[in-house]
C-alpha atoms as a PDB file:
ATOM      1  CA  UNK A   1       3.235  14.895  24.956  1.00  0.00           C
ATOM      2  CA  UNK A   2       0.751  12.671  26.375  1.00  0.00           C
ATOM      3  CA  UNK A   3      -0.569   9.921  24.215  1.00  0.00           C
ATOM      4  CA  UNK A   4      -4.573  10.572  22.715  1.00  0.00           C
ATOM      5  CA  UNK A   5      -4.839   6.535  23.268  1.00  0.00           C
ATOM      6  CA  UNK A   6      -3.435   5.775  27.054  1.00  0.00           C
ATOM      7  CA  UNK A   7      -4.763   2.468  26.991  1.00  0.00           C
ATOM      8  CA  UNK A   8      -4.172   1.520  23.672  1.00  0.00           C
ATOM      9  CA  UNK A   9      -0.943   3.136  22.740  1.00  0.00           C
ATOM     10  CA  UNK A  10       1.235   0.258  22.728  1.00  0.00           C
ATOM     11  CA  UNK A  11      -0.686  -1.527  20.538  1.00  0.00           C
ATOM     12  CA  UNK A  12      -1.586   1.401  17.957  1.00  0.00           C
ATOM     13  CA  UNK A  13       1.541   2.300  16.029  1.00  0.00           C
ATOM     14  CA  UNK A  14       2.564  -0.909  15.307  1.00  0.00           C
ATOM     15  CA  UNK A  15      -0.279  -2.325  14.102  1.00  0.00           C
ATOM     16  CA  UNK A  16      -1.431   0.921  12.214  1.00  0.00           C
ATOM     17  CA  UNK A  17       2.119   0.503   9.748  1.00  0.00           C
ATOM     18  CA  UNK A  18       1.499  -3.518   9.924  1.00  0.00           C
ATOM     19  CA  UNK A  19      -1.405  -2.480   8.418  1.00  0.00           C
ATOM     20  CA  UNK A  20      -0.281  -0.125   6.031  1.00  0.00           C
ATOM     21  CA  UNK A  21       2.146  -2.523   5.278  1.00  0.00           C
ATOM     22  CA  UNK A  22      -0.024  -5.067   4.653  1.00  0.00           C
ATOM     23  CA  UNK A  23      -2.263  -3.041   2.336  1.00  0.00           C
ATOM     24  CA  UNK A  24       0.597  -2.270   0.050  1.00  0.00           C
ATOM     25  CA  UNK A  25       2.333  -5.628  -0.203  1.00  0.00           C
ATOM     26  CA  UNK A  26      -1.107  -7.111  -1.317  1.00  0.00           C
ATOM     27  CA  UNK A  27      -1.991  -3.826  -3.533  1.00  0.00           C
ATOM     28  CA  UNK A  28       1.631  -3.835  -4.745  1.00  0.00           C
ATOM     29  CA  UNK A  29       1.615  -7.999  -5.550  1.00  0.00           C
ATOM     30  CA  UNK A  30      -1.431  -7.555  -7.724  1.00  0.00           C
ATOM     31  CA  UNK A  31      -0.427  -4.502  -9.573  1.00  0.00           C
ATOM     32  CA  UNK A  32       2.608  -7.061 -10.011  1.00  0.00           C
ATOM     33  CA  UNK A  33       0.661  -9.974 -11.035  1.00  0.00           C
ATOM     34  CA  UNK A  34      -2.185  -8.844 -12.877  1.00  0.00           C
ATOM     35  CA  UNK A  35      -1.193  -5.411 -14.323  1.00  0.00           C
ATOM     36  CA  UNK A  36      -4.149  -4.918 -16.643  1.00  0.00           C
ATOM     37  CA  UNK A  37      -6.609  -5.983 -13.643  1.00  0.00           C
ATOM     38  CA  UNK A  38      -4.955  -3.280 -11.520  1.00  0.00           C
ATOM     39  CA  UNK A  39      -5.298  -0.859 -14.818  1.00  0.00           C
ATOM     40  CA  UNK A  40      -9.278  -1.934 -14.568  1.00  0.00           C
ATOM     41  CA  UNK A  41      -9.404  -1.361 -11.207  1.00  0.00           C
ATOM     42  CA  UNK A  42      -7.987   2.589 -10.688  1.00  0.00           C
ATOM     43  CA  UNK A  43     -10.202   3.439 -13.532  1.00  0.00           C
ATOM     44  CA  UNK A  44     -13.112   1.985 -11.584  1.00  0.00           C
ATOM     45  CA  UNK A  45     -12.479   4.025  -8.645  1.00  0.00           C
ATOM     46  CA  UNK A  46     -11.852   7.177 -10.690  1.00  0.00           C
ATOM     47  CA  UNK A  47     -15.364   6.703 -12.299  1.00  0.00           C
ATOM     48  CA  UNK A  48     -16.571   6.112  -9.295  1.00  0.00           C
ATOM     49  CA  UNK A  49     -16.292   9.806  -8.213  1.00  0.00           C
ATOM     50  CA  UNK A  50     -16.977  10.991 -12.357  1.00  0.00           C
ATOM     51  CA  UNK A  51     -13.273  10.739 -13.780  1.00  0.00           C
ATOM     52  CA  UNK A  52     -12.628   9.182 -17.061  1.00  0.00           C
ATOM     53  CA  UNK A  53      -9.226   7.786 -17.598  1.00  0.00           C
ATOM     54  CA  UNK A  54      -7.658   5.770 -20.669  1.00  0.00           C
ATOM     55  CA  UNK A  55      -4.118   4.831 -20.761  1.00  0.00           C
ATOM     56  CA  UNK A  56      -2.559   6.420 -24.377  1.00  0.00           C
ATOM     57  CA  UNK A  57      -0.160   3.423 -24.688  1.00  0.00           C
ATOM     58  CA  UNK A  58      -1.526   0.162 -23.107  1.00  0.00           C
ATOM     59  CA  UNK A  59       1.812  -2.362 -23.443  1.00  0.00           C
ATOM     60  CA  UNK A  60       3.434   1.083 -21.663  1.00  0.00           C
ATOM     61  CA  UNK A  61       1.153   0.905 -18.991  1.00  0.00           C
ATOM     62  CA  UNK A  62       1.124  -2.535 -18.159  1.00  0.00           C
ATOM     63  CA  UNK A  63       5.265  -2.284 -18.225  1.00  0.00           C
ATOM     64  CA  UNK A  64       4.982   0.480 -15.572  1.00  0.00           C
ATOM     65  CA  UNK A  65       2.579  -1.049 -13.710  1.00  0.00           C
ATOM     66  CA  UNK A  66       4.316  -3.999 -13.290  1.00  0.00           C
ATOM     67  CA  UNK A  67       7.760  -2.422 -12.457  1.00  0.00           C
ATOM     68  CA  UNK A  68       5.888   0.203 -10.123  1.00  0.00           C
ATOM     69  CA  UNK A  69       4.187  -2.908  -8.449  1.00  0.00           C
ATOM     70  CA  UNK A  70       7.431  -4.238  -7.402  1.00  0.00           C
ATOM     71  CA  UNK A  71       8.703  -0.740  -6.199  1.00  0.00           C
ATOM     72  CA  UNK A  72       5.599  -1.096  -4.114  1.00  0.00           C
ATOM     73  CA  UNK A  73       6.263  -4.316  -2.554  1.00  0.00           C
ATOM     74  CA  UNK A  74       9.714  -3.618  -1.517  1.00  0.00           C
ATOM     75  CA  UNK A  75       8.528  -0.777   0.017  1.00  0.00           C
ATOM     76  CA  UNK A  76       5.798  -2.536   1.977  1.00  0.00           C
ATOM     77  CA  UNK A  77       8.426  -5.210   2.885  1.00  0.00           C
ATOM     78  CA  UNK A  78      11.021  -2.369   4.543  1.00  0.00           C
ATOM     79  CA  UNK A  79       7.340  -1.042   6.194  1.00  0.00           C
ATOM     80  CA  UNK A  80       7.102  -4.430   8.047  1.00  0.00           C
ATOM     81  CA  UNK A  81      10.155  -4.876   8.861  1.00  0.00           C
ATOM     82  CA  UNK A  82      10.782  -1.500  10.218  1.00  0.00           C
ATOM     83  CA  UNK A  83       7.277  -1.703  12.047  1.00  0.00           C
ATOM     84  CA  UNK A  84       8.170  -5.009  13.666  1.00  0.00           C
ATOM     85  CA  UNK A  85      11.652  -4.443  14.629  1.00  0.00           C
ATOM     86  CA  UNK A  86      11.273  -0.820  16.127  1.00  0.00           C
ATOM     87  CA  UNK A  87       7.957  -0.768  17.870  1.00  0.00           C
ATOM     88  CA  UNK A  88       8.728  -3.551  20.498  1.00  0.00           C
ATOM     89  CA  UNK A  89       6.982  -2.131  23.840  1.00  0.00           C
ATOM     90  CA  UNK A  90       5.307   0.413  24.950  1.00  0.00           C
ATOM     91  CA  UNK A  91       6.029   3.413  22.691  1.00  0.00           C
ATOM     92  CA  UNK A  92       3.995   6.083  22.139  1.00  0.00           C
END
């Protein structure tokens, strides 16, 4: 299968999941961080395209935002390390 971006190939993978990566470390480390903030800010979004949500049991929330913050950033971590360790040349 020949690759859609020839010139740019060996470039593209890796820094699409350092990306990726990089996007859910930071996401993940404020979720961590600032739980209610994070809270704020998915509600924003949702009523940004006209969906109302309220969390039933706020000290719940925050406790499962904080602990699914973390699962985020260890997830981001394996992402960098597995984008940085396997995509050394020219792979496409």
């Amino acid at each position: 299968m020949q690759c859609l971006l020839e010139n740019f190939c060996f470039l593209f993978p890796k820094y699409f999941f350092l990306g990726i990566g990089g996007l859910s470390f930071a996401l993940g480390f404020f979720s961590v961080l600032w739980p209610q903030q994070s809270i704020g800010f998915y509600q924003w979004v949702m009523e940004r395209i006209n969906w109302k949500v309220a969390p039933i049991d706020l000290p719940r929330e925050i406790r499962n935002t904080r602990i699914l913050g973390a699962v985020l950033v260890v997830l981001s971590l394996i992402i960098f390390f597995m984008a940085s360790s396997r995509f050394k040349g020219g792979l496409c």
